[in-house]
N, C-alpha and C. Protein backbone atom coordinates (compact mmCIF):
# COMPACT_ATOMS: atom_id res chain seq x y z
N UNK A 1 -125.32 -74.62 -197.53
CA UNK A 1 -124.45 -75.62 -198.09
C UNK A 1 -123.09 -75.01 -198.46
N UNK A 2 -122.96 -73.84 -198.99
CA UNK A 2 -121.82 -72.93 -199.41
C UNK A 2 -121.16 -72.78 -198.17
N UNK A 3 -121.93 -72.64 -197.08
CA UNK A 3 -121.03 -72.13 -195.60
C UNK A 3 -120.44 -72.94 -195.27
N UNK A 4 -120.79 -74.19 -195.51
CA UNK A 4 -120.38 -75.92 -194.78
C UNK A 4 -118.62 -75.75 -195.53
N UNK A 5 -118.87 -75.79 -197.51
CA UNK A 5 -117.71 -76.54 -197.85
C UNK A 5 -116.56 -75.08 -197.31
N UNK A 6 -116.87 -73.38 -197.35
CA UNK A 6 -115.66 -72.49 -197.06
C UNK A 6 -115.21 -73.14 -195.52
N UNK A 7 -116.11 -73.30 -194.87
CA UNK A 7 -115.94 -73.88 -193.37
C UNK A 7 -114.60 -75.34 -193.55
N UNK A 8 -115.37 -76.03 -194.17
CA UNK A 8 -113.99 -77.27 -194.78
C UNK A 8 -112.92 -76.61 -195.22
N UNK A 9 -112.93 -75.78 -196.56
CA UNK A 9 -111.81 -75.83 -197.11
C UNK A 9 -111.17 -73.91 -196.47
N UNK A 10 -111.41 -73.51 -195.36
CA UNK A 10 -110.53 -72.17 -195.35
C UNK A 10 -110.24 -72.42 -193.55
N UNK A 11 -111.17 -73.90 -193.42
CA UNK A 11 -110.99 -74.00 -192.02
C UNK A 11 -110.45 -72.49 -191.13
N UNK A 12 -109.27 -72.44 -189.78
CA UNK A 12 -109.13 -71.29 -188.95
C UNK A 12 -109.34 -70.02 -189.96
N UNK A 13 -108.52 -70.02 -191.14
CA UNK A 13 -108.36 -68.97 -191.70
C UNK A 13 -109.42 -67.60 -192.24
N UNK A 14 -110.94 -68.43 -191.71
CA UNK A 14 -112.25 -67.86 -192.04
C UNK A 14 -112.02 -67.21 -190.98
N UNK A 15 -111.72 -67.44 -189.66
CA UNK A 15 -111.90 -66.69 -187.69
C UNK A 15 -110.79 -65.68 -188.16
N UNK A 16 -109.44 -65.66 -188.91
CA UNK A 16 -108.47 -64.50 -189.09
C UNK A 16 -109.14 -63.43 -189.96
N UNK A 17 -109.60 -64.20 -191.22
CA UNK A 17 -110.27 -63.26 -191.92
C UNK A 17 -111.24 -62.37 -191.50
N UNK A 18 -112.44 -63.14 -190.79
CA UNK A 18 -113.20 -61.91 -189.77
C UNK A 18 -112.77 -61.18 -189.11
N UNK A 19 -111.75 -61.50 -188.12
CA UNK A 19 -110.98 -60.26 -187.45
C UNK A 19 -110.28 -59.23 -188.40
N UNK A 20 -109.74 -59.20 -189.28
CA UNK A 20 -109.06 -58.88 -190.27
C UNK A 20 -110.20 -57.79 -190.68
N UNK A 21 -111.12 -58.64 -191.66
CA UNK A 21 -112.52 -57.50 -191.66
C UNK A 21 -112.98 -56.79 -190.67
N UNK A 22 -113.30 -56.79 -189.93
CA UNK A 22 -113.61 -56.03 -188.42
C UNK A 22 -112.72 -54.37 -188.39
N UNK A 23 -111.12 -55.25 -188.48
CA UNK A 23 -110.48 -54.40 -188.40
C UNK A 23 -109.62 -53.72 -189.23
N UNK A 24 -110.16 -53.59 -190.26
CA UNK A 24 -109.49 -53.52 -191.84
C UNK A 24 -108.93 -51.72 -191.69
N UNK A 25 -109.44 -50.67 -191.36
CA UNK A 25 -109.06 -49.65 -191.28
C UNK A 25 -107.74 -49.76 -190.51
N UNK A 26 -107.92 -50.02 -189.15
CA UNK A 26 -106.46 -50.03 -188.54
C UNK A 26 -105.28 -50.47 -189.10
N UNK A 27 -105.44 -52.03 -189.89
CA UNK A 27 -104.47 -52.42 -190.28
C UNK A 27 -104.27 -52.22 -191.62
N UNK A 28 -104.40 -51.72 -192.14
CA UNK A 28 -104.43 -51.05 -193.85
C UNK A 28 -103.73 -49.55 -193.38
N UNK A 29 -104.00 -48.94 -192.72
CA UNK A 29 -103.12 -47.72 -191.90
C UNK A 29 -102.12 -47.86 -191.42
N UNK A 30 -101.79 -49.00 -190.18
CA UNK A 30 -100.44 -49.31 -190.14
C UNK A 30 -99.64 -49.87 -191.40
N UNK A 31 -100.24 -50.17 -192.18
CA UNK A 31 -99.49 -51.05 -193.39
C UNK A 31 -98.76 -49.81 -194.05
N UNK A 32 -99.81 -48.86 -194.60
CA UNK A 32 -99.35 -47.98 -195.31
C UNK A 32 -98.39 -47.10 -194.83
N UNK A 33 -98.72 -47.25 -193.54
CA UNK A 33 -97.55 -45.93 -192.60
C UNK A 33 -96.57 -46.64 -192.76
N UNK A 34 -96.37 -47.84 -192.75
CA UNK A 34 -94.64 -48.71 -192.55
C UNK A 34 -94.13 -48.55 -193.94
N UNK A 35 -94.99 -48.26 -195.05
CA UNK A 35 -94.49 -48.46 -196.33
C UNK A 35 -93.89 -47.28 -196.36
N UNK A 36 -94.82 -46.37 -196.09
CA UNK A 36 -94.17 -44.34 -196.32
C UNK A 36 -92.87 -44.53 -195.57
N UNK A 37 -93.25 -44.65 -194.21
CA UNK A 37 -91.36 -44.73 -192.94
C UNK A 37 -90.54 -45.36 -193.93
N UNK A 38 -90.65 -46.30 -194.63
CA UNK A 38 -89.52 -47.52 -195.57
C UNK A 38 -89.32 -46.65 -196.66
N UNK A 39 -89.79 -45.83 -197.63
CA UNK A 39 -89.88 -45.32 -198.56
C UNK A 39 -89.32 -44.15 -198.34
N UNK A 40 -89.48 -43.12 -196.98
CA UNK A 40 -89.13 -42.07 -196.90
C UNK A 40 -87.07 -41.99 -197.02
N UNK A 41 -87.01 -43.32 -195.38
CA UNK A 41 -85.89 -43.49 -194.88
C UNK A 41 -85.31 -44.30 -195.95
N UNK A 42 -85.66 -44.88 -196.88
CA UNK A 42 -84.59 -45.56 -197.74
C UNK A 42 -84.32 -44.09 -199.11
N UNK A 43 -85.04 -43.07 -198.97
CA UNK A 43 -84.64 -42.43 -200.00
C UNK A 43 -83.45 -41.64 -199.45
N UNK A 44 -84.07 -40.81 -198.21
CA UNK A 44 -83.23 -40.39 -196.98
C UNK A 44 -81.87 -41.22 -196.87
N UNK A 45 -81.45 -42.24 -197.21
CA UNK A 45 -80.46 -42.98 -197.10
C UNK A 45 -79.67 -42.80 -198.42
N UNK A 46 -80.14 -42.85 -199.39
CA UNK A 46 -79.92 -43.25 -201.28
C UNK A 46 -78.98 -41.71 -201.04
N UNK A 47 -79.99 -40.74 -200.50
CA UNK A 47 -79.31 -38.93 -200.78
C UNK A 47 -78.28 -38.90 -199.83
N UNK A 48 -77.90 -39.21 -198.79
CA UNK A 48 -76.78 -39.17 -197.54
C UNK A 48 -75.77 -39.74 -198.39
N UNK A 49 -75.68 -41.31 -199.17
CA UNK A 49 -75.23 -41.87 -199.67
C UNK A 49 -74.31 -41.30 -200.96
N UNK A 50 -75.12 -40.54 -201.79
CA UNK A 50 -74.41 -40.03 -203.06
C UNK A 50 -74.31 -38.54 -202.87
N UNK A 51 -74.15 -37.60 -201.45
CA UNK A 51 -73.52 -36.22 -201.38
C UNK A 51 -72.46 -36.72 -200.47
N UNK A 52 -71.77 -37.80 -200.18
CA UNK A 52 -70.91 -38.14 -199.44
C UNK A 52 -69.78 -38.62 -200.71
C-alpha cells in the first residue's frame, strides 16, 4: 500500500532516484571533484588578483 501512494506522489522521480542510487559513488565523486576545481581555481584567482 506504501509503494502504491510514493508511486502517486514521486511519480518519474522514483526511476531518477534509483538510477541515482545505483550510481551514487560516481556521482558524489564528480560532484566533489567540481567543488575542489571551483575552490582551488577561485582561490588561484583571489591570489593572482591581490599580488597584481
Amino acid at each position: 500500500m506504501m509503494d502504491s501512494f510514493l508511486d502517486f506522489m514521486l511519480g518519474p522521480f522514483r526511476v531518477i532516484s534509483a538510477f541515482y542510487f545505483d550510481h551514487q559513488l560516481i556521482f558524489n565523486t564528480i560532484i566533489i571533484g567540481l567543488a575542489v576545481y571551483k575552490l582551488y581555481t577561485s582561490t588561484k584567482n583571489r591570489e593572482n588578483k591581490s599580488a597584481s
